[in-house]
Protein backbone atom coordinates (compact mmCIF):
# COMPACT_ATOMS: atom_id res chain seq x y z
CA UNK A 1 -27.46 -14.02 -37.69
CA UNK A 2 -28.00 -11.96 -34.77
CA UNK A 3 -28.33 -15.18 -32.62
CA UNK A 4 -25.15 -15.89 -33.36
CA UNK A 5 -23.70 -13.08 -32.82
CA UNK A 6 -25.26 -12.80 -29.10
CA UNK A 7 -23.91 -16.40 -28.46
CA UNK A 8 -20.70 -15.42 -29.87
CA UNK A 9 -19.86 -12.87 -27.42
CA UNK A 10 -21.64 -15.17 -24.47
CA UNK A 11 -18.78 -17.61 -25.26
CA UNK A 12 -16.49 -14.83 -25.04
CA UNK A 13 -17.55 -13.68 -21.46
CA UNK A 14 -17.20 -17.10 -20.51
CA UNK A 15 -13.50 -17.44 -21.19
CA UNK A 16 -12.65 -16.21 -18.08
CA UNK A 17 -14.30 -18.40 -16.25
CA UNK A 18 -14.96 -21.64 -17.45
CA UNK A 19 -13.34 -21.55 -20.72
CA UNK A 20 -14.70 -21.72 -24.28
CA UNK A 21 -13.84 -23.91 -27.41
CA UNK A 22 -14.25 -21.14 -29.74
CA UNK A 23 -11.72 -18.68 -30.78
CA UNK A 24 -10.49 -16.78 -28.01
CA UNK A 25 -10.43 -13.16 -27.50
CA UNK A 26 -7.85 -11.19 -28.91
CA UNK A 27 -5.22 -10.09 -26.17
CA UNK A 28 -6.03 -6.83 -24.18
CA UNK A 29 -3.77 -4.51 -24.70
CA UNK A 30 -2.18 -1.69 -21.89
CA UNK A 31 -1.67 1.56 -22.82
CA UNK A 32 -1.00 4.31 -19.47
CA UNK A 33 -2.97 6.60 -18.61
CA UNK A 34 -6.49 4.03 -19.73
CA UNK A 35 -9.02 5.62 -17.84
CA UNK A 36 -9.83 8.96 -15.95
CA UNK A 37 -10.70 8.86 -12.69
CA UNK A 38 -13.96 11.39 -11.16
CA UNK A 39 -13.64 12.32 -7.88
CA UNK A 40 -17.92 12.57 -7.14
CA UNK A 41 -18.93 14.51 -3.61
CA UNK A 42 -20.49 11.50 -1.43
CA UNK A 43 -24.14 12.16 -0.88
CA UNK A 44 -23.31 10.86 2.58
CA UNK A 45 -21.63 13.49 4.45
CA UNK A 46 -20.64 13.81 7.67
CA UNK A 47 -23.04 15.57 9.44
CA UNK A 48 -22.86 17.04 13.05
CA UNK A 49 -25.36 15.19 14.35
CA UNK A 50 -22.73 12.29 14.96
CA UNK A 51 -20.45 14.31 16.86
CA UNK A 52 -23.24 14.73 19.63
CA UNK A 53 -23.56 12.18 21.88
CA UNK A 54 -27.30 10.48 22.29
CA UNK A 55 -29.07 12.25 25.50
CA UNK A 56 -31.02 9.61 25.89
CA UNK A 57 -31.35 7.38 29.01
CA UNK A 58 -29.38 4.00 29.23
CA UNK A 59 -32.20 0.95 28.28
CA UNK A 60 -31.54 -2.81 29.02
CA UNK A 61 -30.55 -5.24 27.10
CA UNK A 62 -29.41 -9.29 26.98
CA UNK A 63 -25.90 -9.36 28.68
CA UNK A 64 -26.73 -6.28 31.26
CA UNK A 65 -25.87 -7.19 35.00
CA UNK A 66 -28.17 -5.59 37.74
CA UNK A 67 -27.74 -5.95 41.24
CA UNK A 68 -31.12 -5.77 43.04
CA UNK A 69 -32.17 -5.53 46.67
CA UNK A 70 -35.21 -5.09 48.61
CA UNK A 71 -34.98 -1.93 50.73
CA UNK A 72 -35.20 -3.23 54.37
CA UNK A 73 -33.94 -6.77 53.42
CA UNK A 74 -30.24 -7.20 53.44
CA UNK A 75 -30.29 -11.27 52.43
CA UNK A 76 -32.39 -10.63 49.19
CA UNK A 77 -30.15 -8.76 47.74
CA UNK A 78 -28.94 -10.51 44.68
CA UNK A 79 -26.68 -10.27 41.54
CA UNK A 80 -28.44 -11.52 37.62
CA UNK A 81 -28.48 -10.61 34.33
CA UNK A 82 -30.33 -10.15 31.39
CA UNK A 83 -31.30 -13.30 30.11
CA UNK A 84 -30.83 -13.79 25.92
CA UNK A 85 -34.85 -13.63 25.75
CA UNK A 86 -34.04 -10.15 27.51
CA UNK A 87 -35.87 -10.92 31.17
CA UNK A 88 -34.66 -11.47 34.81
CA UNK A 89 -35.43 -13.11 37.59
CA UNK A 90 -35.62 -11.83 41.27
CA UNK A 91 -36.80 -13.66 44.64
CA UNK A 92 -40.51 -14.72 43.71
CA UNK A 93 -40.96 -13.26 40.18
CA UNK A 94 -41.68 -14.99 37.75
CA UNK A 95 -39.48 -13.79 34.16
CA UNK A 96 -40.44 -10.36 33.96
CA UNK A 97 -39.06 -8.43 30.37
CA UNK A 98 -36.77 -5.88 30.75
CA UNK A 99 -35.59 -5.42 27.57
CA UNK A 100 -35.76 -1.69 25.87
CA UNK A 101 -36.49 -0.66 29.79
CA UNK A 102 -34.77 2.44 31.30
CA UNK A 103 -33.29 1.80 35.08
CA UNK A 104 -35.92 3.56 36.48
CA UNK A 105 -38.60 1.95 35.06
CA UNK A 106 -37.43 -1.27 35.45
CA UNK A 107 -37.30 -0.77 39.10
CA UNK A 108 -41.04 0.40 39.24
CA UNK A 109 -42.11 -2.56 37.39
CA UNK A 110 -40.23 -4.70 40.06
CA UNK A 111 -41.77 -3.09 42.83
CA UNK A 112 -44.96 -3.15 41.15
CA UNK A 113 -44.50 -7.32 40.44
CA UNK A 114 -43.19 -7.38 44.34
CA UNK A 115 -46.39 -5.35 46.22
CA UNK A 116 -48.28 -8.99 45.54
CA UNK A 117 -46.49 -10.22 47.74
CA UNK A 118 -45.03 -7.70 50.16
CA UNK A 119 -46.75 -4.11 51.35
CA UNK A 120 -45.40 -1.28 49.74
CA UNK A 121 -41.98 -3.02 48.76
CA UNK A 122 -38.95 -0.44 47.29
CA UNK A 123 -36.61 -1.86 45.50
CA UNK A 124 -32.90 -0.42 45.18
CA UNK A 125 -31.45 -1.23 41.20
CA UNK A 126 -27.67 -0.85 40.29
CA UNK A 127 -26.15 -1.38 37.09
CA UNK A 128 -23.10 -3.10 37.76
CA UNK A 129 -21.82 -4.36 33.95
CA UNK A 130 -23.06 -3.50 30.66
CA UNK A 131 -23.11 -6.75 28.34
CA UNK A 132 -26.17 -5.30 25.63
CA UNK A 133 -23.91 -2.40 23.96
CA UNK A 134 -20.19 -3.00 22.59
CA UNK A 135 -18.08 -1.35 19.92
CA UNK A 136 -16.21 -3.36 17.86
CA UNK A 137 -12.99 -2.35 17.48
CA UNK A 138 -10.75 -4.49 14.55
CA UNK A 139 -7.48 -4.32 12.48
CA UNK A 140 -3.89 -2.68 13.04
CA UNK A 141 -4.96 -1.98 16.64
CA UNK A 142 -2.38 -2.47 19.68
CA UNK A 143 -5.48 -4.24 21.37
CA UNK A 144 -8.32 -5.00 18.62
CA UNK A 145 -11.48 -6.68 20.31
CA UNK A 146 -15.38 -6.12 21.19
CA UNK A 147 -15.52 -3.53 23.81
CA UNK A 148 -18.28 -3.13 25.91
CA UNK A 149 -19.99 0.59 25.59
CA UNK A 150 -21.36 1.52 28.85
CA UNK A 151 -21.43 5.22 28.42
CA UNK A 152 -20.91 7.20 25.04
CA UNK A 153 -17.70 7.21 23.45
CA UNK A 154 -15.90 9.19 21.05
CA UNK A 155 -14.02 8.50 17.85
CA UNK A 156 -10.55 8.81 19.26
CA UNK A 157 -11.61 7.02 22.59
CA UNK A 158 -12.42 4.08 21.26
CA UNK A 159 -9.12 3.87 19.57
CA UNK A 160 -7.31 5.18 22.38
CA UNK A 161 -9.10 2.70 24.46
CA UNK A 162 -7.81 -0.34 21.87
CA UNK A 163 -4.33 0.81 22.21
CA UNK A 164 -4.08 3.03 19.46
CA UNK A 165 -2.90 1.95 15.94
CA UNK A 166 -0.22 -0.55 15.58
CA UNK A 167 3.29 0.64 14.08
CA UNK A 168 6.28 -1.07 13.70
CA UNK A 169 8.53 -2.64 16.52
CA UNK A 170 12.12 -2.11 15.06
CA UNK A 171 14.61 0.12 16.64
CA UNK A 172 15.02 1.45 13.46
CA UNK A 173 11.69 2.05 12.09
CA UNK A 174 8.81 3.10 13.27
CA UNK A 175 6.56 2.89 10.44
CA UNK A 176 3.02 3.38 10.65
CA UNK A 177 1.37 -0.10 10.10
CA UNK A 178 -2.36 0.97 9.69
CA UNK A 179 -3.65 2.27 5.99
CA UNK A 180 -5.89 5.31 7.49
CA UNK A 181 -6.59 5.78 3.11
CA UNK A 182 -9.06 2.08 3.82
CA UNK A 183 -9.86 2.71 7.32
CA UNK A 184 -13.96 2.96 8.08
CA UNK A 185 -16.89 2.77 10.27
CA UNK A 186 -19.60 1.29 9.87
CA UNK A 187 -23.34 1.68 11.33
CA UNK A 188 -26.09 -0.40 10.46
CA UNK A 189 -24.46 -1.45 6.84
CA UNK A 190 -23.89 1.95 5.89
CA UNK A 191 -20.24 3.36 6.07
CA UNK A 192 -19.75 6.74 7.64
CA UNK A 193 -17.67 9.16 5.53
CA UNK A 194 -14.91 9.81 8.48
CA UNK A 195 -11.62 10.62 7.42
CA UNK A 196 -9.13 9.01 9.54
CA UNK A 197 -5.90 10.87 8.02
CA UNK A 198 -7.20 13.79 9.10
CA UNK A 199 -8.63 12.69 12.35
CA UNK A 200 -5.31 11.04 13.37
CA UNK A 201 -2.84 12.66 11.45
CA UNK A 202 -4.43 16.19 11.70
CA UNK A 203 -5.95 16.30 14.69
CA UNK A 204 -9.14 17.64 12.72
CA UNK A 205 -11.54 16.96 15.80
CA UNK A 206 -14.28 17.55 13.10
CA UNK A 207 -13.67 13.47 12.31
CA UNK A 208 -14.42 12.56 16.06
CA UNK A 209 -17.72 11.11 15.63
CA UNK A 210 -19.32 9.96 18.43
CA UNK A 211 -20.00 6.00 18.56
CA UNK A 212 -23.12 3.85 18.58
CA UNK A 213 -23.61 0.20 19.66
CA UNK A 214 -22.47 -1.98 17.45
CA UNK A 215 -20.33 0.29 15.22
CA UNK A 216 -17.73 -1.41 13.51
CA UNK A 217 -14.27 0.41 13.32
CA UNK A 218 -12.03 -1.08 11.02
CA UNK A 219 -8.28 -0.24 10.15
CA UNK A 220 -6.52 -2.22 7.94
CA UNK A 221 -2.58 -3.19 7.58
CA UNK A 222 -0.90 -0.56 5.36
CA UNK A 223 1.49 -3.88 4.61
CA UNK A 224 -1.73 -5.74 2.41
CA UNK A 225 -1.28 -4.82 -0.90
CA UNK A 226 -4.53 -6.62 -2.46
CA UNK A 227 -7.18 -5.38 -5.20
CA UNK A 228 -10.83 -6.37 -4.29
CA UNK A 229 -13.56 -7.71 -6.95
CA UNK A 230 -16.74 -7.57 -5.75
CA UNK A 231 -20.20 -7.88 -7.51
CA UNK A 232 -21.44 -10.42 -10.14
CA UNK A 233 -18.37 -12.12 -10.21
CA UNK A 234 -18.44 -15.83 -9.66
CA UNK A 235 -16.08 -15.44 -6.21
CA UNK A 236 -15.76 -11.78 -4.66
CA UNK A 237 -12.26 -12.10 -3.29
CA UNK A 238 -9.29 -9.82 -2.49
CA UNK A 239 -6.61 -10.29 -5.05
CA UNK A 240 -2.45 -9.89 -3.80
CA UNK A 241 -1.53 -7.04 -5.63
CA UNK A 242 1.42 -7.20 -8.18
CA UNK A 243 2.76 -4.14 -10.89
CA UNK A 244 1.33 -6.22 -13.52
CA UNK A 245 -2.23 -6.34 -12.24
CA UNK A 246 -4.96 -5.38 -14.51
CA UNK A 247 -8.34 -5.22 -15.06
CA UNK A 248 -8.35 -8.42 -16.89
CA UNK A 249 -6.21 -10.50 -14.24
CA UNK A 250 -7.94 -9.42 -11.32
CA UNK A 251 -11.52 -11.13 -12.82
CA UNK A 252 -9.63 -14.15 -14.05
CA UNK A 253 -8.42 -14.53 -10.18
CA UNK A 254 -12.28 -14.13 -9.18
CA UNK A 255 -13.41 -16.95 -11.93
CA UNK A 256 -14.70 -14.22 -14.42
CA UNK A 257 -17.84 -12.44 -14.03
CA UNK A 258 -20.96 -14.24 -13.29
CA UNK A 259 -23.14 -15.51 -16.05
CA UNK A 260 -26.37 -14.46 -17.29
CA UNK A 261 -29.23 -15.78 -19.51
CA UNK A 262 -27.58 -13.51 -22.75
CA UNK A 263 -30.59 -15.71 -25.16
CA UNK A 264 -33.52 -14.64 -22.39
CA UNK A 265 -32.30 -10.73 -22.51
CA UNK A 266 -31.55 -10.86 -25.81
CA UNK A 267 -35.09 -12.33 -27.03
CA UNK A 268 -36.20 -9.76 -24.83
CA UNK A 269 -34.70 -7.13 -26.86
CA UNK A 270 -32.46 -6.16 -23.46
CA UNK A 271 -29.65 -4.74 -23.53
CA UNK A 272 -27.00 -7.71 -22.64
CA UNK A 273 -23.66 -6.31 -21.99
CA UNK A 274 -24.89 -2.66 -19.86
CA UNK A 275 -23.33 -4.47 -16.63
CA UNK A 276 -20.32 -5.45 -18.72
CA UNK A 277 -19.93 -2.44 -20.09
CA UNK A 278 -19.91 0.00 -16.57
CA UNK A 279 -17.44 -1.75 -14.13
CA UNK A 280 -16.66 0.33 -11.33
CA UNK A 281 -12.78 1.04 -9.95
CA UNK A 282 -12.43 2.68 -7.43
CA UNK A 283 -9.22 4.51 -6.22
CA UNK A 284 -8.33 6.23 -3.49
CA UNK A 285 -9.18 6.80 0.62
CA UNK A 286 -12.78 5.98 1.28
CA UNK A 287 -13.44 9.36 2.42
CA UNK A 288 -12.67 10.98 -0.89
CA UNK A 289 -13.00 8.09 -3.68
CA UNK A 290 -12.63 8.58 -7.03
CA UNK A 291 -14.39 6.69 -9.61
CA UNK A 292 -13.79 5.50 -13.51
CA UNK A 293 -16.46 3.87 -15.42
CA UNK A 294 -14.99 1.37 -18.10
CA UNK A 295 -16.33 -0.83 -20.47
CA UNK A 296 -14.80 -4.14 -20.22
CA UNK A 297 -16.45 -5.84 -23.57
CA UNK A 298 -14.54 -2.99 -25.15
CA UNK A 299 -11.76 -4.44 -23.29
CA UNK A 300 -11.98 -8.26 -23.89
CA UNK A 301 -12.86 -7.50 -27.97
CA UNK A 302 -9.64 -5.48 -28.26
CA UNK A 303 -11.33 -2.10 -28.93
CA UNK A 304 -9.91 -0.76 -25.28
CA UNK A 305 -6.55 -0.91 -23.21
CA UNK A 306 -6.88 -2.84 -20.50
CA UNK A 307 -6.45 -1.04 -17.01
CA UNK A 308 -3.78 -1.31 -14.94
CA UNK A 309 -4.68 -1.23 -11.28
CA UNK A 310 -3.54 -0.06 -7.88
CA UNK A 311 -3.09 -1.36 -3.83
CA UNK A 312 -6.73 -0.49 -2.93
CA UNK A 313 -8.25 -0.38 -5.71
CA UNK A 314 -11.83 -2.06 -5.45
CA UNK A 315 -13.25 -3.62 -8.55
CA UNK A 316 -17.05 -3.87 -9.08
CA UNK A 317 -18.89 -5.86 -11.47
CA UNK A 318 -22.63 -4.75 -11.64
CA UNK A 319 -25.42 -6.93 -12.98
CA UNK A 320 -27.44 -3.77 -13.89
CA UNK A 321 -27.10 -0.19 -15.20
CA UNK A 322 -26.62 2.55 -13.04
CA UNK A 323 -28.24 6.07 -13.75
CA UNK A 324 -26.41 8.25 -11.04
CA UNK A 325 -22.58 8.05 -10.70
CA UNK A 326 -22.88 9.75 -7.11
CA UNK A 327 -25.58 6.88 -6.11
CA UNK A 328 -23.46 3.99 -7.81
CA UNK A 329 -20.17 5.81 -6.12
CA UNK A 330 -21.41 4.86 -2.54
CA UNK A 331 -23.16 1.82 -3.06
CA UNK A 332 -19.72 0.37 -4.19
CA UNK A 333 -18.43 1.90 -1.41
CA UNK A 334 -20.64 0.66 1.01
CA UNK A 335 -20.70 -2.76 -0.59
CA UNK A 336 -16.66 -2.80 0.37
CA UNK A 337 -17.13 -1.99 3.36
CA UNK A 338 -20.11 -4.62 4.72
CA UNK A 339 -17.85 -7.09 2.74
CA UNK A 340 -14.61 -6.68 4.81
CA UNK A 341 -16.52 -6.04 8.01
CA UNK A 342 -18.34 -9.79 7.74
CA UNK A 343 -15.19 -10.93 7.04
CA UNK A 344 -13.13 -9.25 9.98
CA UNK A 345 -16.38 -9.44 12.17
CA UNK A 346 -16.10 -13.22 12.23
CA UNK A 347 -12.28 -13.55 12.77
CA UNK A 348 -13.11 -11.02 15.66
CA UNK A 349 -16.30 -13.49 16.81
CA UNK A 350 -13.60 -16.39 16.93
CA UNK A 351 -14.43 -17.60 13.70
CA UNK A 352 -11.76 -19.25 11.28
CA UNK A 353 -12.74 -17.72 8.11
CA UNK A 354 -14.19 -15.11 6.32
CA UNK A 355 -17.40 -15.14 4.11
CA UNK A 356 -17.90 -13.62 0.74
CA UNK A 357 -20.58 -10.97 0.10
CA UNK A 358 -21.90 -10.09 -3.23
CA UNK A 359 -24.62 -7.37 -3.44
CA UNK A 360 -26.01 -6.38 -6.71
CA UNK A 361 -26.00 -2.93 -7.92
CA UNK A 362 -29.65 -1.98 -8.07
CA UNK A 363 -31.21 0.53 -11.01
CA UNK A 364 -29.34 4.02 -9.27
């Protein structure tokens, strides 16, 4: 009896997906309010540590242009880079590695190569164009693009630099065309909790971080009103947002959520609806996001309203538990935010389209 019951309510997943013969689901209902919203303190703060710039000294890296001459020897002087395997090549060196090197000691290790075949050479070393460190700079921008970094750069540089954000061109209104609330950056797949309303809006210089190769600063149009699914959902996708858009809809638009061995769990004596029953929406800017928990079997069996949803809102469908709100909070978060930056980094690259990128919630 229980068997059947467990591949009762499998077929009933599956109706959003793929379909299933049986008796479908009784309609969800809406009822307004549905669901309560926590705003949780992010356990990543912005600390001042990234409003100091790094004191370190400038290293080499593929892309880097030196020009190099020996001291005393006008015609040698030459002009290379930084090869991809991160060496150079200079009158009769072989490759030497320069990679990771400061200036200085990448001069000492050419003088040192160079004394076997000259006495006591000295070698001058200029930096002339810096190809190893850019800032990536994408969205409602007058001039979006990669930017090389060849100093450090603030916050508000950066954007100044890309031609601050776009607004409208008509005589008549000059509406701001970025959504600050969406706006991020993002440094090594983590997103930093910056608030760009009050950076830009504010003039809270508290916001001004101060960038790192390879940051990725993304502001999105204030004009795309779309709902995101991510997770265990058979295709992570932005949804075009409409004032009938529910909970319900938006995983029918991403082919329902992805399926599971509910016989293996079950036999298992797992629990087989805990990711089913603690999809994540979250509301609001990404600097402050609120959270509500709901339990979508409750949903789909008619015990629950359905949700109605908002611009922004980001759905997530996890394939396991979580055990801290704050923890599950910002790995939602984060997971938004390395989605839309592979997306936008590859339209930036040159690339045509975007990829999808589902991460599984882990046990928080």
């Amino acid at each position: 009896m229980k068997k059947l019951t467990l591949i009762g309510y499998s077929c009933l997943v599956g109706v959003l997906a793929a379909g299933c013969k049986s008796t479908p689901p009784p309609k969800a209902q809406f009822t307004e309010p549905s669901v309560t919203f926590t705003a949780v303190e992010s356990t990543n703060r912005l600390s001042s540590d990234l409003l100091r710039p790094d004191t370190g000294d400038f290293t080499l890296g593929p892309g880097d242009q030196l020009e190099i001459e020996i001291i005393g020897q006008p015609a040698s002087r030459s002009r290379t880079a930084v090869g991809p395997d991160g060496k150079i090549y200079f009158h009769l060196l072989p490759g030497m590695d320069v990679w990771g090197m400061t200036l200085d000691q990448t001069r000492q290790a050419l003088e040192q190569g160079l004394s076997k075949y000259l006495s006591q050479p000295q070698v001058s070393l200029t930096l002339r164009a810096v190809g190893s460190r850019h800032v990536w700079m994408v969205g409602r921008l007058n001039r979006p693009g990669i930017y090389p970094m060849p100093a450090p750069i603030s916050l508000l540089e950066a954007i100044a630099l890309a031609g601050g954000t776009a607004r409208s061109v008509s005589p008549a209104n000059s509406e701001e065309l970025a959504d600050l609330r969406h706006s991020f950056v993002m440094r090594n797949g983590q997103a930093l909790p910056v608030d760009f309303q009050r950076l830009l809006r504010e003039g809270d210089t508290s916001q001004n971080i101060i960038l790192q190769p390879d940051d990725f600063v993304f502001i999105p149009s204030s004009l795309a009103q779309e709902v995101y699914v991510l997770g265990a959902v058979r295709n992570p996708r932005a949804i075009p947002y409409t004032e009938t858009l529910t909970l319900v809809s938006v995983l029918t638009g991403a082919d329902g959520p992805a399926r599971f061995d509910y016989l293996a769990r079950y036999e298992q004596g797992l629990q087989n609806d805990a990711y089913l029953s603690q999809i994540a929406i979250v509301r609001g800017s990404l600097a402050e996001p609120q959270i509500a928990v709901v339990d979508f079997g409750a949903i789909m069996k008619g015990k629950a309203p359905n949700v109605k949803l908002e611009p922004g809102d980001i759905v997530y469908v996890p394939n396991s538990p979580y055990r801290i709100l704050k923890s599950y909070l910002n790995m939602v978060v984060n997971t938004f935010v390395s989605t839309v930056a592979a997306n936008e980094g590859i339209r930036a690259a040159g690339g045509d389209q975007g990829t999808s990128v589902s991460i599984p919630v882990t046990n928080q």
